[in-house]
PDB file of N, CA and C in Angstrom:
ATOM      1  N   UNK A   1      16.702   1.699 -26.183  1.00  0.00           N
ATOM      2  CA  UNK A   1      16.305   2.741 -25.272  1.00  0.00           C
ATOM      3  C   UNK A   1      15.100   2.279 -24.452  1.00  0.00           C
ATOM      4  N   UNK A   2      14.937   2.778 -23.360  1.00  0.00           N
ATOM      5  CA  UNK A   2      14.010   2.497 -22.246  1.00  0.00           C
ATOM      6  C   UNK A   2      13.228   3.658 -22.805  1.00  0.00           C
ATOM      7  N   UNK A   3      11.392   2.767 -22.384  1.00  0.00           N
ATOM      8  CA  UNK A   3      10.064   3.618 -22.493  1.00  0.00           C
ATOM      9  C   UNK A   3      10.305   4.449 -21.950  1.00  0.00           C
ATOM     10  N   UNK A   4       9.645   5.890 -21.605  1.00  0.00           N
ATOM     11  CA  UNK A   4       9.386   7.120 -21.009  1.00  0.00           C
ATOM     12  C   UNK A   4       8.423   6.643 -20.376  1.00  0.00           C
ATOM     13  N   UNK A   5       7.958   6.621 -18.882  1.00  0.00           N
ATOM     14  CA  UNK A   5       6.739   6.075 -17.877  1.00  0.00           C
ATOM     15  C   UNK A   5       6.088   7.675 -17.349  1.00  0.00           C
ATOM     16  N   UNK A   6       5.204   7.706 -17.217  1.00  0.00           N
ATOM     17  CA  UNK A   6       4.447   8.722 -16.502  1.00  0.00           C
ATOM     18  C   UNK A   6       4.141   8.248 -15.073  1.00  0.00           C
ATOM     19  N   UNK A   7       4.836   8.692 -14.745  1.00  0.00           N
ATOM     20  CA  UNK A   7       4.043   8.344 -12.998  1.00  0.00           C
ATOM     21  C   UNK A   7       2.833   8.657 -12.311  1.00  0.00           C
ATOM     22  N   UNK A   8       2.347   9.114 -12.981  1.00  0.00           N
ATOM     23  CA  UNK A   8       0.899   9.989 -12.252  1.00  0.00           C
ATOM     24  C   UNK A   8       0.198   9.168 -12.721  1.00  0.00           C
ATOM     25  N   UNK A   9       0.208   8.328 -13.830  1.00  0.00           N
ATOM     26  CA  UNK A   9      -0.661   7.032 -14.674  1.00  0.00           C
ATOM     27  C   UNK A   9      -0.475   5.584 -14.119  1.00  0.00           C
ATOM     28  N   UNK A  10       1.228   5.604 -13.954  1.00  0.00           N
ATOM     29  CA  UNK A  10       1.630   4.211 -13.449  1.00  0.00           C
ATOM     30  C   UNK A  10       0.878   4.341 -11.540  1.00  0.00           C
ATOM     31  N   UNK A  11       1.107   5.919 -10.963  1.00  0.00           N
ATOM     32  CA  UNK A  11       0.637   5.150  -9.572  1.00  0.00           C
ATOM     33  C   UNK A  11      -0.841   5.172  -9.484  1.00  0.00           C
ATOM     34  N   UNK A  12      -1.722   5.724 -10.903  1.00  0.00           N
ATOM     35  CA  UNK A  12      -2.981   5.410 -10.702  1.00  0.00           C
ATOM     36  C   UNK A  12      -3.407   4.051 -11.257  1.00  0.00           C
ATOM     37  N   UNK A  13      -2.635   3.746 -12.245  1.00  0.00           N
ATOM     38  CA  UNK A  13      -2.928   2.271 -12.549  1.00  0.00           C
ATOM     39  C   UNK A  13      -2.805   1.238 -11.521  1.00  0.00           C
ATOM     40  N   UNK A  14      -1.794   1.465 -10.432  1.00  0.00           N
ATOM     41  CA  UNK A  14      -1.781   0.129  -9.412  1.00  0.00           C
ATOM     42  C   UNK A  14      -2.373   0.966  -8.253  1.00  0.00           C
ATOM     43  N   UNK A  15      -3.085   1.895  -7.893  1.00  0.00           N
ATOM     44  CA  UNK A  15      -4.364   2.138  -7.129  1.00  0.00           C
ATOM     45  C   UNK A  15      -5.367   1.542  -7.485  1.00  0.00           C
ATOM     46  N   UNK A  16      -5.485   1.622  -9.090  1.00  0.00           N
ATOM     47  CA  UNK A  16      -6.841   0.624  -9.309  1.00  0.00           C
ATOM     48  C   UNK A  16      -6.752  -0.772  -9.418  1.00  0.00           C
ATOM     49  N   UNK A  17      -5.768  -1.365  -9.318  1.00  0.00           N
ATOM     50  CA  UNK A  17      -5.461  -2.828  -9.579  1.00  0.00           C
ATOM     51  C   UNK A  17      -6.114  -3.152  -7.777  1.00  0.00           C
ATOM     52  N   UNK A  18      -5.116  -2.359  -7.044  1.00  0.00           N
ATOM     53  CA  UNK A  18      -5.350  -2.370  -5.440  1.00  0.00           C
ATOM     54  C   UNK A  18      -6.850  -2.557  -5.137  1.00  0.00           C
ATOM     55  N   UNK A  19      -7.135  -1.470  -5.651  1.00  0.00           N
ATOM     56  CA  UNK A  19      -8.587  -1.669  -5.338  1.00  0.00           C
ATOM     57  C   UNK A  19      -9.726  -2.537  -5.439  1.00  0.00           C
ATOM     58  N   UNK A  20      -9.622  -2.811  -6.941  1.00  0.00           N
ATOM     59  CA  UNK A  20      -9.787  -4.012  -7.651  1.00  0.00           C
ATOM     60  C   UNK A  20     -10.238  -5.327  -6.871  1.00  0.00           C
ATOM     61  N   UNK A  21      -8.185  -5.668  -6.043  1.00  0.00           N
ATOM     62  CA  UNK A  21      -8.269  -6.533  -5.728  1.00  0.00           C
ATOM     63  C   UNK A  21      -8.917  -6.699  -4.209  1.00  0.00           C
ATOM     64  N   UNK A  22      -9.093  -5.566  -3.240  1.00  0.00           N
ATOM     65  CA  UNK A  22      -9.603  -5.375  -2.212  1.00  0.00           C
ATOM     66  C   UNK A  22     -11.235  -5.578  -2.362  1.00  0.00           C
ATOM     67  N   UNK A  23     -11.391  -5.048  -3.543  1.00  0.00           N
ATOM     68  CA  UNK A  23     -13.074  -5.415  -4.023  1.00  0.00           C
ATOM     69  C   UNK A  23     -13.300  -7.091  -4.096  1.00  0.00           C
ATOM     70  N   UNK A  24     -12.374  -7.628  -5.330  1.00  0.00           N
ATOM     71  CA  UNK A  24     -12.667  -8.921  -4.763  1.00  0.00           C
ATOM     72  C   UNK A  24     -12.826  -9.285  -3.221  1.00  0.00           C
ATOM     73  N   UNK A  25     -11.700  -9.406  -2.723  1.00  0.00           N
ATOM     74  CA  UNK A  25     -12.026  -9.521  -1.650  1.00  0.00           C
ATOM     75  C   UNK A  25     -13.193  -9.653  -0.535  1.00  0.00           C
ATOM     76  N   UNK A  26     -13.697  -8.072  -0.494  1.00  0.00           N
ATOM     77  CA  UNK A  26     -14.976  -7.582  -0.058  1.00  0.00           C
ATOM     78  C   UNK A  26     -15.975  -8.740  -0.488  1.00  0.00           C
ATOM     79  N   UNK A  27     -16.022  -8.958  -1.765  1.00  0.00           N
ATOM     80  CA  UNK A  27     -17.195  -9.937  -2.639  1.00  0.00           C
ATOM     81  C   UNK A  27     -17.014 -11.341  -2.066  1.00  0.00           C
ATOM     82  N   UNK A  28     -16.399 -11.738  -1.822  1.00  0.00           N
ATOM     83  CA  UNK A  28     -16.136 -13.247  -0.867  1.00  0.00           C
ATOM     84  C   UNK A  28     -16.253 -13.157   0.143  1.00  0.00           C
ATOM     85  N   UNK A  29     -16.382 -11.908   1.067  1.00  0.00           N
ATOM     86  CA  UNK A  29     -15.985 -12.149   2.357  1.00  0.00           C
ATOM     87  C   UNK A  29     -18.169 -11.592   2.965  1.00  0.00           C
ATOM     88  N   UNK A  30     -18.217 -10.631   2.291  1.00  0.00           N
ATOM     89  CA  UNK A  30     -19.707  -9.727   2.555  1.00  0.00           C
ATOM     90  C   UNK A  30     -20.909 -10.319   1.492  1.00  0.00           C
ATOM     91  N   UNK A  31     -20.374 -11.080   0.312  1.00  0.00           N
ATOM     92  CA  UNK A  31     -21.579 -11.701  -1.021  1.00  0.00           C
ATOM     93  C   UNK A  31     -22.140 -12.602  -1.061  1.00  0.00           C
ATOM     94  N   UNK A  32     -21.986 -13.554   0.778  1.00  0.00           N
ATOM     95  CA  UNK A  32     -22.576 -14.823   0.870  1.00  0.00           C
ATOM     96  C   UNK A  32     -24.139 -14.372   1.174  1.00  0.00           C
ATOM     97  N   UNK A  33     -25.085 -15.446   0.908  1.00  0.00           N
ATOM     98  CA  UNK A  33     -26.377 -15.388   1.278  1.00  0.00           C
ATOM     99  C   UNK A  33     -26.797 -15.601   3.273  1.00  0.00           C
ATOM    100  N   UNK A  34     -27.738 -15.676   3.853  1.00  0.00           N
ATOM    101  CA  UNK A  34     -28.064 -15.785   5.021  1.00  0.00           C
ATOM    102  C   UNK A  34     -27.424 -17.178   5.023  1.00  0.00           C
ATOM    103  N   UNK A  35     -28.249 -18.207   4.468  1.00  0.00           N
ATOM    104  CA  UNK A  35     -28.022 -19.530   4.136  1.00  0.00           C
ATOM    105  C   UNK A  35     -26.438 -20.262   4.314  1.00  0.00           C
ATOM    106  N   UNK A  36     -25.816 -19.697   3.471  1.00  0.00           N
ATOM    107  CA  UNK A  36     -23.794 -20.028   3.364  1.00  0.00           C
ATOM    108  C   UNK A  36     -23.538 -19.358   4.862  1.00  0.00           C
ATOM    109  N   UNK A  37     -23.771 -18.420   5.256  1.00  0.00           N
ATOM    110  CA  UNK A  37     -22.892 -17.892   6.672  1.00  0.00           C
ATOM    111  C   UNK A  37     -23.453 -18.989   7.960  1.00  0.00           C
ATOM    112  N   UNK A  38     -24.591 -19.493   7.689  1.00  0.00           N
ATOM    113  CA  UNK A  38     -25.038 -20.187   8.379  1.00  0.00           C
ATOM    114  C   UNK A  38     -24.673 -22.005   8.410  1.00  0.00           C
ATOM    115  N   UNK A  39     -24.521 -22.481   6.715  1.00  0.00           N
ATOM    116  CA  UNK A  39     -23.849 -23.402   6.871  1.00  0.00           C
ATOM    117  C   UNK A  39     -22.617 -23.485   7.268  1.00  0.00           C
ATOM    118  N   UNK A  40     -21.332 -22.557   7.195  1.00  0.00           N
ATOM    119  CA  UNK A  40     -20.651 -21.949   7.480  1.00  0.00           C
ATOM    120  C   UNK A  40     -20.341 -21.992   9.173  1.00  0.00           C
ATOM    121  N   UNK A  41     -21.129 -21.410   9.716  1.00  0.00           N
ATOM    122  CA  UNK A  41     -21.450 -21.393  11.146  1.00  0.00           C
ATOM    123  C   UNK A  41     -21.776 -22.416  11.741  1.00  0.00           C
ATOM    124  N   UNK A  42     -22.285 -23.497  11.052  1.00  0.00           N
ATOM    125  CA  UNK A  42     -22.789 -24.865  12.067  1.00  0.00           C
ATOM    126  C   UNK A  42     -21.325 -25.698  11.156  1.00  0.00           C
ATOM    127  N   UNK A  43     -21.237 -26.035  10.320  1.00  0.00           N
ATOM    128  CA  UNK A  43     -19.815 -26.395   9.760  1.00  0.00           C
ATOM    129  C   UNK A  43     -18.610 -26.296  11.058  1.00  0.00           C
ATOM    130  N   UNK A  44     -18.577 -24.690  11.060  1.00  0.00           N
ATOM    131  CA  UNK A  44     -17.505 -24.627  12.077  1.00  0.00           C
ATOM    132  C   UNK A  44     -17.788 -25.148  14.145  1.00  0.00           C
ATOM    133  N   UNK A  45     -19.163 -25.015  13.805  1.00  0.00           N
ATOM    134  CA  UNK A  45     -19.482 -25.284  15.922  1.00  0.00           C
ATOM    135  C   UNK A  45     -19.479 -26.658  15.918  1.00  0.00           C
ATOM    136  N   UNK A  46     -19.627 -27.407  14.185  1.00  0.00           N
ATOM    137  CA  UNK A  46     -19.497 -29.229  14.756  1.00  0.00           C
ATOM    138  C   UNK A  46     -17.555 -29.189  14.781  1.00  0.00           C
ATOM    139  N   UNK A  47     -17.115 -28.497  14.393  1.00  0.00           N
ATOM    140  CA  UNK A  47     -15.358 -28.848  14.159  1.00  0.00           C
ATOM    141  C   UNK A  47     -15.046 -28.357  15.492  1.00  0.00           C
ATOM    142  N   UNK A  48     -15.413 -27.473  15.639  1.00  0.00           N
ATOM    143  CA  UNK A  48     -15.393 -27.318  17.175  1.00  0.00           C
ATOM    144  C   UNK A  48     -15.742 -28.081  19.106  1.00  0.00           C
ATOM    145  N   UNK A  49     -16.890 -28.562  18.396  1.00  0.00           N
ATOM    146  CA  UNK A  49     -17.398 -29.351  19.355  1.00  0.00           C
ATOM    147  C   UNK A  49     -16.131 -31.107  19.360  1.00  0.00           C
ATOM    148  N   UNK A  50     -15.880 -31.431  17.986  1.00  0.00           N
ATOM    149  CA  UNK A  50     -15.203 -32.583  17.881  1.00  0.00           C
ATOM    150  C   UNK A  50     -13.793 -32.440  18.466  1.00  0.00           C
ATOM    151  N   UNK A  51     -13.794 -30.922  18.075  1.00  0.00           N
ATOM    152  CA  UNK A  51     -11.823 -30.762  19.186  1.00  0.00           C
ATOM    153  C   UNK A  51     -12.110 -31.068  20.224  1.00  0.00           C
ATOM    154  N   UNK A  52     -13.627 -30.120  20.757  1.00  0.00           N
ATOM    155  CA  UNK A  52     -13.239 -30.233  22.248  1.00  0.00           C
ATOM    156  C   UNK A  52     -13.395 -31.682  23.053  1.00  0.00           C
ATOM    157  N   UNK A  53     -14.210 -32.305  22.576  1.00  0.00           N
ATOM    158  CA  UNK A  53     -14.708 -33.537  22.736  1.00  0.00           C
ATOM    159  C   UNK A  53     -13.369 -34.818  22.691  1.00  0.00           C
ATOM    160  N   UNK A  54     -12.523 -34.353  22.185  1.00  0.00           N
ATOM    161  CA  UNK A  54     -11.317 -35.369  21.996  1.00  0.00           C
ATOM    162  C   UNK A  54     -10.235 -34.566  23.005  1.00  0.00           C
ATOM    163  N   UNK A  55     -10.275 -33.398  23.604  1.00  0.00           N
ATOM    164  CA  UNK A  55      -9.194 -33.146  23.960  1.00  0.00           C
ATOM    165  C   UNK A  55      -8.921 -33.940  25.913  1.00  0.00           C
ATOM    166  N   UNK A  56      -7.519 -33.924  26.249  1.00  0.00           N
ATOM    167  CA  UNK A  56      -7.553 -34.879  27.114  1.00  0.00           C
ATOM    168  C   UNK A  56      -7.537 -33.924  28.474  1.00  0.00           C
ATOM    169  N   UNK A  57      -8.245 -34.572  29.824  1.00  0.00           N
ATOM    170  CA  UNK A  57      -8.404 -33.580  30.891  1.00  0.00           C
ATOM    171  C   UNK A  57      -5.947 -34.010  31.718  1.00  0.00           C
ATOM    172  N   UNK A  58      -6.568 -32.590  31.806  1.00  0.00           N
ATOM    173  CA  UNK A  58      -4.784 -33.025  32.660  1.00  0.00           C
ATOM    174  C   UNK A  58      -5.297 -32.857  34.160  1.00  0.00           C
TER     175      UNK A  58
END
Protein backbone atom coordinates (compact mmCIF):
# COMPACT_ATOMS: atom_id res chain seq x y z
CA UNK A 1 0.00 0.00 0.00
CA UNK A 2 0.99 3.59 -0.78
CA UNK A 3 1.76 6.27 2.24
CA UNK A 4 -1.18 8.67 2.93
CA UNK A 5 0.67 12.36 2.00
CA UNK A 6 -0.79 15.52 3.44
CA UNK A 7 -0.57 18.19 1.11
CA UNK A 8 -0.69 21.19 3.14
CA UNK A 9 2.84 19.71 4.68
CA UNK A 10 4.23 18.37 1.37
CA UNK A 11 3.51 22.03 -0.36
CA UNK A 12 4.98 23.64 2.75
CA UNK A 13 7.91 21.48 2.83
CA UNK A 14 9.05 22.42 -0.86
CA UNK A 15 8.22 26.25 -0.10
CA UNK A 16 10.85 25.92 2.37
CA UNK A 17 13.34 23.94 0.42
CA UNK A 18 12.53 26.94 -2.35
CA UNK A 19 13.34 29.30 -0.17
CA UNK A 20 16.16 27.82 1.30
CA UNK A 21 17.57 27.56 -1.90
CA UNK A 22 16.83 31.24 -3.09
CA UNK A 23 18.57 32.19 0.28
CA UNK A 24 21.57 30.50 -0.76
CA UNK A 25 21.56 32.15 -3.54
CA UNK A 26 21.01 35.70 -2.11
CA UNK A 27 24.32 34.70 0.17
CA UNK A 28 26.65 34.42 -2.94
CA UNK A 29 25.33 36.91 -4.86
CA UNK A 30 24.81 40.10 -1.81
CA UNK A 31 27.71 38.25 1.09
CA UNK A 32 30.77 39.45 -0.77
CA UNK A 33 32.94 42.06 1.07
CA UNK A 34 33.73 45.73 -0.64
CA UNK A 35 37.12 44.11 -1.44
CA UNK A 36 35.75 40.68 -3.69
CA UNK A 37 33.16 43.01 -5.75
CA UNK A 38 36.02 45.03 -6.47
CA UNK A 39 38.48 42.35 -7.35
CA UNK A 40 35.71 41.08 -9.20
CA UNK A 41 35.27 44.37 -11.05
CA UNK A 42 38.88 45.00 -12.16
CA UNK A 43 39.11 41.02 -12.96
CA UNK A 44 36.31 41.63 -15.33
CA UNK A 45 37.46 45.50 -17.03
CA UNK A 46 41.08 43.66 -17.68
CA UNK A 47 38.95 40.64 -19.67
CA UNK A 48 37.35 43.21 -21.17
CA UNK A 49 39.87 45.55 -22.21
CA UNK A 50 41.89 42.23 -23.74
CA UNK A 51 38.66 41.44 -26.05
CA UNK A 52 38.56 44.68 -27.11
CA UNK A 53 42.12 45.14 -27.78
CA UNK A 54 42.30 41.93 -30.03
CA UNK A 55 39.21 42.53 -31.87
CA UNK A 56 39.76 43.27 -35.72
CA UNK A 57 38.66 46.85 -37.33
CA UNK A 58 36.41 45.91 -40.58
Amino acid sequence: MTDIVNLRLARKAKARTTKEADAAANRAVFGRTKAERDATARTQAARDRTLDGAKRDT
